[in-house]
Protein backbone atom coordinates (compact mmCIF):
# COMPACT_ATOMS: atom_id res chain seq x y z
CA UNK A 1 73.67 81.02 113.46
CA UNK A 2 71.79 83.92 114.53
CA UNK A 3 69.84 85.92 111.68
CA UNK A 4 69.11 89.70 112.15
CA UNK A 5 67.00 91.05 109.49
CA UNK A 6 65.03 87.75 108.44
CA UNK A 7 61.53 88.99 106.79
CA UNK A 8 58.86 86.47 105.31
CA UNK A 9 59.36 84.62 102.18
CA UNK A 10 56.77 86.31 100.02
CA UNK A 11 55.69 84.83 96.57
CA UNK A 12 54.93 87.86 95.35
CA UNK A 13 57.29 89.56 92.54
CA UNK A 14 56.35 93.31 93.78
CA UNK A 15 56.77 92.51 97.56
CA UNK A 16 59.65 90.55 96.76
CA UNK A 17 61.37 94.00 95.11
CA UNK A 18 60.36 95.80 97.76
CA UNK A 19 62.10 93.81 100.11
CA UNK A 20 65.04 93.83 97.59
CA UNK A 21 64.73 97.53 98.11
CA UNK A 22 64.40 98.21 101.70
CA UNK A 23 67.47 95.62 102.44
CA UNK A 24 69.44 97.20 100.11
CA UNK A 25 69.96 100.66 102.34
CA UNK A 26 71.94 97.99 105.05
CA UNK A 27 74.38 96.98 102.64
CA UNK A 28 77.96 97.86 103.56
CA UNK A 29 80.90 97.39 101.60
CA UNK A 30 83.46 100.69 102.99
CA UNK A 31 84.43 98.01 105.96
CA UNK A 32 88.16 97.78 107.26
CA UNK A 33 88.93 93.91 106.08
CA UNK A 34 88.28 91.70 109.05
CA UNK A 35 90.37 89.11 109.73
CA UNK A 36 89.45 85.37 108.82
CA UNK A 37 89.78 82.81 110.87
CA UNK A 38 86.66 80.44 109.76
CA UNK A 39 85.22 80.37 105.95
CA UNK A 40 82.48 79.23 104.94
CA UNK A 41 81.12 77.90 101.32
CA UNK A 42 77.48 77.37 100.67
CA UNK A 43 75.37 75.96 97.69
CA UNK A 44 71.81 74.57 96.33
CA UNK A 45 70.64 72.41 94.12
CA UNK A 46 67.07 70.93 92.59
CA UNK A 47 65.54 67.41 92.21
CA UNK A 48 65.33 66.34 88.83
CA UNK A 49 62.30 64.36 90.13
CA UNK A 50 59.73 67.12 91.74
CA UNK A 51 60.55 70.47 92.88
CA UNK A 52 62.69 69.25 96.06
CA UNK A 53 65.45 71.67 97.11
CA UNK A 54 68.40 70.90 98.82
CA UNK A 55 71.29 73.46 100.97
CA UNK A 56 74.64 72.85 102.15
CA UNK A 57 76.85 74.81 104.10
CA UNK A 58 80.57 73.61 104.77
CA UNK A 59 82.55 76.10 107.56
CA UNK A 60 86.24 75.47 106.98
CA UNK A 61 89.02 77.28 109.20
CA UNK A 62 91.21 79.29 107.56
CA UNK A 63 93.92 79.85 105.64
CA UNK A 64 93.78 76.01 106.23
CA UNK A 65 90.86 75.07 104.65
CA UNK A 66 89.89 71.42 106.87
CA UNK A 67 86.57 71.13 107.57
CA UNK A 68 84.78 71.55 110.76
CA UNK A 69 81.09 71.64 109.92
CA UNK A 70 78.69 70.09 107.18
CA UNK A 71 75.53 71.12 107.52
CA UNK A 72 72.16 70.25 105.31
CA UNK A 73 68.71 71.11 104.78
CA UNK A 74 66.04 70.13 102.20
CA UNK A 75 62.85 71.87 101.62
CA UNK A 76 60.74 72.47 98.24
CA UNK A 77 60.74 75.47 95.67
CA UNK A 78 57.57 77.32 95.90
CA UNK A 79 58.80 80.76 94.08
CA UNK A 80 59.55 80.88 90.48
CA UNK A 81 62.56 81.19 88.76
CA UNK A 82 62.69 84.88 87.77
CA UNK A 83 66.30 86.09 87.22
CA UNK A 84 67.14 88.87 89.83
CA UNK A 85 64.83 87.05 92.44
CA UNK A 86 67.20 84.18 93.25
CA UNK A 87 67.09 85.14 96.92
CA UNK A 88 63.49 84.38 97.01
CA UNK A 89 63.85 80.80 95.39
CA UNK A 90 66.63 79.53 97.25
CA UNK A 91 66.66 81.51 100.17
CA UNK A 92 64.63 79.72 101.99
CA UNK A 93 66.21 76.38 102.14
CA UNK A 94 69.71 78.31 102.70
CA UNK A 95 68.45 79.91 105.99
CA UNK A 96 67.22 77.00 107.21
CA UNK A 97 70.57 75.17 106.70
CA UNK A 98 72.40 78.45 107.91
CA UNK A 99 70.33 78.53 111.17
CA UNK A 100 71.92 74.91 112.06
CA UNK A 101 75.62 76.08 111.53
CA UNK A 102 77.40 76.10 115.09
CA UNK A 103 80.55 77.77 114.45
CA UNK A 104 79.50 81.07 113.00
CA UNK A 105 82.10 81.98 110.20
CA UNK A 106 84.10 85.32 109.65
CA UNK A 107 82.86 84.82 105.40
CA UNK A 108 80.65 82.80 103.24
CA UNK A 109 81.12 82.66 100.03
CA UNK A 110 77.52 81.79 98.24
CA UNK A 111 77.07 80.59 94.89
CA UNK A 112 75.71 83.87 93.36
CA UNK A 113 75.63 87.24 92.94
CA UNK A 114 76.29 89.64 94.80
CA UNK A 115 76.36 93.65 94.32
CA UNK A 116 76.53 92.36 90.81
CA UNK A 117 72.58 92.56 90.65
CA UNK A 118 70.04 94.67 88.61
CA UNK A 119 69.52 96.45 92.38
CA UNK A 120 72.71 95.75 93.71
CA UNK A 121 71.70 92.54 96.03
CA UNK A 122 71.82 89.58 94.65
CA UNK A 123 71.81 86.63 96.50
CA UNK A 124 75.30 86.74 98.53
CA UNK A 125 74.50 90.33 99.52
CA UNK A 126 70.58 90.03 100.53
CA UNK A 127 71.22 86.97 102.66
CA UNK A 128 74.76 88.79 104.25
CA UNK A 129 72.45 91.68 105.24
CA UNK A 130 69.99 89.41 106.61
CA UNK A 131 73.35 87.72 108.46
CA UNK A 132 74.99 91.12 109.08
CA UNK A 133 78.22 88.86 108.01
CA UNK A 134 80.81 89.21 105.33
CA UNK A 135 79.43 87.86 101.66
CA UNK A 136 80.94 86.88 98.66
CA UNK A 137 79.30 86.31 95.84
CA UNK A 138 81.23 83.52 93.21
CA UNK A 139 79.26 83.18 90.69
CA UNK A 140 79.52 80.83 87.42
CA UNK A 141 77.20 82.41 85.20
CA UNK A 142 76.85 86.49 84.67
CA UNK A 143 74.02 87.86 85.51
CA UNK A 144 74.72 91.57 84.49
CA UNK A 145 77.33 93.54 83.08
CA UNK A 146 80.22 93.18 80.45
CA UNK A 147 83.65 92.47 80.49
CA UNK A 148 86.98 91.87 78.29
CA UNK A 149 88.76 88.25 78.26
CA UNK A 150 89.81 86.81 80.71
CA UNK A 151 93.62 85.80 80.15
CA UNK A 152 94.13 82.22 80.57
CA UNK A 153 96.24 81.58 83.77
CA UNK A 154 95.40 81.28 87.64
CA UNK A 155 94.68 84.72 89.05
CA UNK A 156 94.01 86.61 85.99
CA UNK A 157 90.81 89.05 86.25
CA UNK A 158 89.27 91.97 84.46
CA UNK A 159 86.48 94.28 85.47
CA UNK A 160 82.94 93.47 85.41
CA UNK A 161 80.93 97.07 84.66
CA UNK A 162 77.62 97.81 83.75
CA UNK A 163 76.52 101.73 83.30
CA UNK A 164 80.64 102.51 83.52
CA UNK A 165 80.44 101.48 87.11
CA UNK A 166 82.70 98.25 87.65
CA UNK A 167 79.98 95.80 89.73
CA UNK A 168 82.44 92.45 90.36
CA UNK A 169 85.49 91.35 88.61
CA UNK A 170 85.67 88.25 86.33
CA UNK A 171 88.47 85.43 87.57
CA UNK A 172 90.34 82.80 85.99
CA UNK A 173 90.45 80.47 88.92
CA UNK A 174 92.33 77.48 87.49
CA UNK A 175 93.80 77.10 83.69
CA UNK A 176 91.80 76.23 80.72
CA UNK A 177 87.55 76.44 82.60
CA UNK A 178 85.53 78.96 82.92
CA UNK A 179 86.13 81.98 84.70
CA UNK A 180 83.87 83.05 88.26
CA UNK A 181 81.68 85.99 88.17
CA UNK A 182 83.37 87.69 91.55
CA UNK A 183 81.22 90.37 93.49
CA UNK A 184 81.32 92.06 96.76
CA UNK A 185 77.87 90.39 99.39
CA UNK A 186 78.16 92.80 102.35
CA UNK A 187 80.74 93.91 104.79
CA UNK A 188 83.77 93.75 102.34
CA UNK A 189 85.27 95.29 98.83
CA UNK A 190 85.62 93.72 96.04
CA UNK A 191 89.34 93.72 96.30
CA UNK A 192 89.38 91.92 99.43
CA UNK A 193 86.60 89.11 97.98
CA UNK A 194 88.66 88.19 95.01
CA UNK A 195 91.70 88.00 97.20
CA UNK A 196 90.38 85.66 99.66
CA UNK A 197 88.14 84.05 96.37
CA UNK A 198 92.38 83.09 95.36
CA UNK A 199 93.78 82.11 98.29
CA UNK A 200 90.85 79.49 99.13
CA UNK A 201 91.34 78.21 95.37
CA UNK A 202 93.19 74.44 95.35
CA UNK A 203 93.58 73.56 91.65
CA UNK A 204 89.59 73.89 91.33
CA UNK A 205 87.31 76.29 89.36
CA UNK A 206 85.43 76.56 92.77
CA UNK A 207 87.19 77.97 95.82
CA UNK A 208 87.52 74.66 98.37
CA UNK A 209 84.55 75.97 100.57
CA UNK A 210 82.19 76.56 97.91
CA UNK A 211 83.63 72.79 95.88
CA UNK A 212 82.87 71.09 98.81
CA UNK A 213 79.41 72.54 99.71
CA UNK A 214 78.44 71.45 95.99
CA UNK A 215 79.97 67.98 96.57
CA UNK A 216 78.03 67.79 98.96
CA UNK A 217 74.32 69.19 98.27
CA UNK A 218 75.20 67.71 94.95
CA UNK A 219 74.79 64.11 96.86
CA UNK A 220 72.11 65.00 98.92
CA UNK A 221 70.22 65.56 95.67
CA UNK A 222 71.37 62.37 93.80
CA UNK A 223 70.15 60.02 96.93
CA UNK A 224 67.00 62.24 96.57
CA UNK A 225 66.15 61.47 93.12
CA UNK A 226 67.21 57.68 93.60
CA UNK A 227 64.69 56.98 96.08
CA UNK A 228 62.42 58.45 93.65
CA UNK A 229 62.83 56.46 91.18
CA UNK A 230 63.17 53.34 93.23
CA UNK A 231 60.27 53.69 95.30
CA UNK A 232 58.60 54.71 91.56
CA UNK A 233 60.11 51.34 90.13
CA UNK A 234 58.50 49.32 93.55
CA UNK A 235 55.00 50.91 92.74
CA UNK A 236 55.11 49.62 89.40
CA UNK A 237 55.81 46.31 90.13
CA UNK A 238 53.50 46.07 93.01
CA UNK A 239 50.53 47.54 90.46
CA UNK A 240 52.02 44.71 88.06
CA UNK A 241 51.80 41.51 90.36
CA UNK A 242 48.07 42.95 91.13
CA UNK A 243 47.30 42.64 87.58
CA UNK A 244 48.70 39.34 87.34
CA UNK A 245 46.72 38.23 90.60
């Protein structure tokens, strides 16, 4: 997949909100919706073990939803976790992963934020700028803003504002679990992102692109952390026979 604004992965917190800054003047959300044909859902998660990261990204045709690419990439965390600075943590490891996908999809849907973001680019908008691609953000935890219940049945949402300015919406994407923290990435409203957000849902909290990239990264970090502790569990005995020697 092609990348079109990619800058350097800084470790510092004021370049890193400069960068935060300058990207954020390429963010476009007043787009005509574009019509889907391939969705993609992508995800990260951490060793328990050291500070191994892993990224999946699972491209899906649509409004079918059958997979037609699984793609993975590990790397390690070297930026800290600072809340408004995902990008920067987990970015790294996500571009490597997305530079590997073949069939370039029409939307990704990242697990994150999106506009929904102290400065309005979270981590579904800075990496859809840096992917000039539609970005949705579907996020399970709020990072900013407030918002009214959510009523308790499939498709229900209210309006996520902060400063009187609505910023995302807040979805009930299956019956009796936690709502998803919906926000607009780049090249689409936020009407559009929860519709699509719905109609890629199949009886899951996580719309099927998105469920299946954490499935999947979700392994990846499980076989990680199991070779860890095996090859820590060989060591041990090895040292122990020595001793006995």
């Amino acid at each position: 997949m092609k990348l079109v604004r990619l800058h350097a992965w800084t470790k510092d917190l004021k370049e890193a909100a400069k960068i935060q800054e300058n990207l954020a003047h390429f963010v476009d959300l007043n787009l005509p919706p574009k019509e889907i044909e391939l969705i993609a859902g992508a995800d990260v998660a951490y060793s328990k073990k050291d500070n191994a990261v892993f990224a999946s990204i699972v491209v899906m045709n649509y409004p079918e939803l059958t997979p037609l690419e699984k793609v993975k990439a590990q790397s390690y965390a070297d930026f800290p976790y600072v809340p408004g600075f995902l990008t920067f943590r987990e970015g790294p490891v996500l571009v490597k992963a997305l530079e590997r996908v073949q069939r370039v999809p029409d939307l990704i849907l990242f697990d994150g934020n999106g506009i929904a973001h102290p400065k309005g680019i979270g981590l579904a908008t800075h990496l859809g700028v840096i992917l000039d691609l539609p970005t949705v953000g579907c996020a399970k935890k709020k990072l900013l803003g407030n918002h009214h219940e959510v009523p308790d049945q499939f498709g229900a949402q209210v309006p996520l504002e902060h400063e009187d300015k609505q910023i995302g919406a807040v979805v009930r994407t299956r019956v009796g679990v936690k709502p998803l923290y919906i926000s607009a990435g780049n090249k689409i409203g936020l009407d559009d992102a929860v519709e699509l957000v719905l109609s890629a849902t199949r009886g899951y909290r996580l719309p099927e692109p998105q469920r299946l990239a954490h499935v999947l990264v979700n392994k990846m970090r499980r076989n990680y952390d199991n070779r860890k502790k095996d090859n820590r569990g060989n060591h041990k005995n090895r040292n122990k026979q020595r001793q006995i020697r």
